[in-house]
Protein backbone atom coordinates (compact mmCIF):
# COMPACT_ATOMS: atom_id res chain seq x y z
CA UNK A 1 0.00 0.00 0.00
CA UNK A 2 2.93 2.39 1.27
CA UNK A 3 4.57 1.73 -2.21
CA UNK A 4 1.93 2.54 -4.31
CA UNK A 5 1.60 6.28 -3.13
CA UNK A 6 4.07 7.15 -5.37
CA UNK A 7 2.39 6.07 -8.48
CA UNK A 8 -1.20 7.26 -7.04
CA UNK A 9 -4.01 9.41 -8.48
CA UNK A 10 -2.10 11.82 -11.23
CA UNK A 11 1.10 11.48 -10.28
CA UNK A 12 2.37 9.00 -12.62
CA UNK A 13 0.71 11.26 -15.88
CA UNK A 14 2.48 14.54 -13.81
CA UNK A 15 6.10 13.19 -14.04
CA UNK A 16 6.47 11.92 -17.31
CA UNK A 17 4.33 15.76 -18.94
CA UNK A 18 7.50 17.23 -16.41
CA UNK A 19 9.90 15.06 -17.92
CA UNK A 20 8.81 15.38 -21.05
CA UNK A 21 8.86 19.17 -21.37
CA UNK A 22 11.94 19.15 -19.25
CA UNK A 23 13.41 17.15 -21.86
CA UNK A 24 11.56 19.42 -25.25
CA UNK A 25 12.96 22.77 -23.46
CA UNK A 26 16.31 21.69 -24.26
CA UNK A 27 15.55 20.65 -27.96
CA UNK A 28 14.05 24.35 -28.64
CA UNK A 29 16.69 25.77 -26.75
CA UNK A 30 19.24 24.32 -29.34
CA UNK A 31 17.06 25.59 -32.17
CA UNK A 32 17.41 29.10 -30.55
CA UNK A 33 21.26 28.42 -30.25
CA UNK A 34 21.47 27.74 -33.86
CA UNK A 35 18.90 30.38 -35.40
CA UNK A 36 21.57 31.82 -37.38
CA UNK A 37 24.03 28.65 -38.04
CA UNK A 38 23.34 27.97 -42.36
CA UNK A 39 22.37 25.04 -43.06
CA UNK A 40 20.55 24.15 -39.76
CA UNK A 41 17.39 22.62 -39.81
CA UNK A 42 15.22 22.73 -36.69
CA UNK A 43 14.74 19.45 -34.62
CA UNK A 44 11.47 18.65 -32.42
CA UNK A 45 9.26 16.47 -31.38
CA UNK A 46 5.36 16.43 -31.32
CA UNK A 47 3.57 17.45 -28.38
CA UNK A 48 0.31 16.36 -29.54
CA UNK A 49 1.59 12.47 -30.29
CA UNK A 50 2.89 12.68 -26.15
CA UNK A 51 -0.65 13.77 -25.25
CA UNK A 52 -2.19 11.07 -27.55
CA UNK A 53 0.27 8.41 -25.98
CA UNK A 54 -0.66 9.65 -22.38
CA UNK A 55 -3.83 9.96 -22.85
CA UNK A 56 -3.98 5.83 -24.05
CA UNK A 57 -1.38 4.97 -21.09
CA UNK A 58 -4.02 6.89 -18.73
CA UNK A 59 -7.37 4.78 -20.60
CA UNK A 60 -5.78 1.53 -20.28
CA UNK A 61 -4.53 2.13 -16.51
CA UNK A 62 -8.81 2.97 -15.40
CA UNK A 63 -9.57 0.03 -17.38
CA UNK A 64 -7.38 -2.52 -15.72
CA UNK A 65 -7.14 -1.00 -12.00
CA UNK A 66 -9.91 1.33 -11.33
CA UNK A 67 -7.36 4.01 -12.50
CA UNK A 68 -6.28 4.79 -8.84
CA UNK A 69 -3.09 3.26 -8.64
CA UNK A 70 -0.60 1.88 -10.56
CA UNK A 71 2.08 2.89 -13.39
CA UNK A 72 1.54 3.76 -16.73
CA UNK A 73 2.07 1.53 -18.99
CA UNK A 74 2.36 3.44 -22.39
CA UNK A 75 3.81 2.22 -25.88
CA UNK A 76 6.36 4.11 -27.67
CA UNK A 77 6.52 6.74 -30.42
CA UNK A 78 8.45 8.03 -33.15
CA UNK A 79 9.62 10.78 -30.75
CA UNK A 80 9.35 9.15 -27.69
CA UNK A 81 11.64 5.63 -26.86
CA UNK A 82 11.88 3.69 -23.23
CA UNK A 83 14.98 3.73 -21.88
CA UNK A 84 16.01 0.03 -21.47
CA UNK A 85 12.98 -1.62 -19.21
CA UNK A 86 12.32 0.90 -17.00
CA UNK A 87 9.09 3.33 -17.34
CA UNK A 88 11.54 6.29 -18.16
CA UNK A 89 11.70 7.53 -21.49
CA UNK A 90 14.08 10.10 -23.79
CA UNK A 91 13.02 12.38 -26.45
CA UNK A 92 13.83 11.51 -29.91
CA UNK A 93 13.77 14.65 -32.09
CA UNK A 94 13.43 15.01 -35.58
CA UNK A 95 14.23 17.51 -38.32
CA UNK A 96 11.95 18.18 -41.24
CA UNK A 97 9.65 20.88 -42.20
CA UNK A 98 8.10 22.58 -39.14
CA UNK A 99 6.04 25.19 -41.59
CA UNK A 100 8.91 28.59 -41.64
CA UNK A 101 10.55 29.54 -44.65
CA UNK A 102 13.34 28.25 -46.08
CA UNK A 103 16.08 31.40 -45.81
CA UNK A 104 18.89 32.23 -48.22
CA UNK A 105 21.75 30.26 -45.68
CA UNK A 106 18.90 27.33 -45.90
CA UNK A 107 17.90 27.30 -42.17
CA UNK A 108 13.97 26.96 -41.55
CA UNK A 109 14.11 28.28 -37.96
CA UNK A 110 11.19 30.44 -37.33
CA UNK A 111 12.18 32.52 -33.70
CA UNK A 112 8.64 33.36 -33.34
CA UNK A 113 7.56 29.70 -33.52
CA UNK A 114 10.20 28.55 -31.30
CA UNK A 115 9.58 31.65 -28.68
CA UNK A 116 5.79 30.23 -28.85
CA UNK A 117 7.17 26.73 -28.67
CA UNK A 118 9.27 27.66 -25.91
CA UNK A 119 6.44 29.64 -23.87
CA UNK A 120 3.84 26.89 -24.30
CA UNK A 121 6.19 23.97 -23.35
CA UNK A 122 7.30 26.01 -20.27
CA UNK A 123 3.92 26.59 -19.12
CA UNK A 124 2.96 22.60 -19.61
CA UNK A 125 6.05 22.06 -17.50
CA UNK A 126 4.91 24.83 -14.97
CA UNK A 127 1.87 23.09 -14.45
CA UNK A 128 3.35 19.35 -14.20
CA UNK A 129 5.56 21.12 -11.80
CA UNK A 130 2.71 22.55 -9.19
CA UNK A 131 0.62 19.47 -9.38
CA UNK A 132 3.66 17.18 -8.11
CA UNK A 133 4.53 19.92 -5.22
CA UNK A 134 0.81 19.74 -4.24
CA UNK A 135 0.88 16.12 -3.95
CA UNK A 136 3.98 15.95 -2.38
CA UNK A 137 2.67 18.56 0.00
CA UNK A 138 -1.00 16.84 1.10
CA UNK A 139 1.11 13.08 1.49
CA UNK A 140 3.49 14.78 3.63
CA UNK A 141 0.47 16.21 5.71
CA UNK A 142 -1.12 13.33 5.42
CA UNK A 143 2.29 11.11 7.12
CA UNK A 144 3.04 14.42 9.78
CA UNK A 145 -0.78 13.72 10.47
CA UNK A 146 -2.12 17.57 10.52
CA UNK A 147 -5.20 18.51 9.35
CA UNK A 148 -4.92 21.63 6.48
C-alpha cells in the first residue's frame, strides 16, 4: 500500500508531462542556439503524439485497475523511446519541415515559432511542476498527520 503512493491518483501522468517538457525545453533551446548557423534545420518532437500516448497509457490504466493506482504503462513513439525496461523515457527529435521559410543560408528556424514553442512547453512544464509539489505537500500532511 505504502509503495503505491508514489504512483497514485495523477502522479504518474504529472512526471512523465515534467519530464517530457523538461526534456523538449532543451531541444528548442538548441534551435534558438542555432537560429543563425546555415544550413541548420530545426529538430522537435510532437507534443500532440505525447498527449495522444498519455492519454492511451491513462485509458488503459482505469480500465485494468480502477485508475487509482498503478504505473503507466504506455507504448512508444516516433519521438518518444523507453529507456532500457524501466518506465523512463528520452526524447527523440526530428528535423523536417516545421512550416517557416526556407532562408537564403537554408535554415527553416522560425524565432517566433520557437519563442511560442518555448512559452507553451514552459507553461505545460509549470503546471506538471505545481501538481507534483501539491501532492507531495497533502502526502506529507497526510504522514506528519495535521489537518490543512
Amino acid at each position: 500500500m505504502i509503495s503505491d503512493l508514489g504512483n497514485a491518483g495523477a502522479m504518474p501522468a504529472a512526471e512523465m508531462l515534467l519530464k517530457f517538457a523538461g526534456q523538449r525545453q532543451r531541444v528548442i533551446a538548441h534551435n534558438i542556439a542555432n537560429i543563425d548557423t546555415p544550413n541548420f534545420q530545426m529538430k522537435d518532437v510532437d507534443p500532440q503524439a505525447f498527449q495522444n500516448m498519455l492519454g492511451k497509457a491513462i485509458d488503459k490504466r482505469r480500465k485494468q485497475n480502477g485508475g487509482a493506482f498503478g504505473a503507466l504503462q504506455w507504448e512508444e513513439t516516433r519521438d518518444i523511446q523507453r529507456i532500457g525496461r524501466s518506465n523512463d523515457f528520452k526524447l527523440v527529435p526530428t528535423t523536417g519541415h516545421h512550416g517557416g521559410i526556407l532562408h537564403h543560408d537554408r535554415n527553416d528556424a522560425d524565432l517566433e515559432r520557437m519563442m511560442q514553442d518555448m512559452v507553451e512547453n514552459a507553461t505545460a512544464y509549470r503546471v506538471a511542476a505545481d501538481l507534483l509539489r501539491s501532492q507531495r505537500n497533502q502526502l506529507q500532511n497526510a504522514i506528519a498527520q495535521r489537518v490543512v
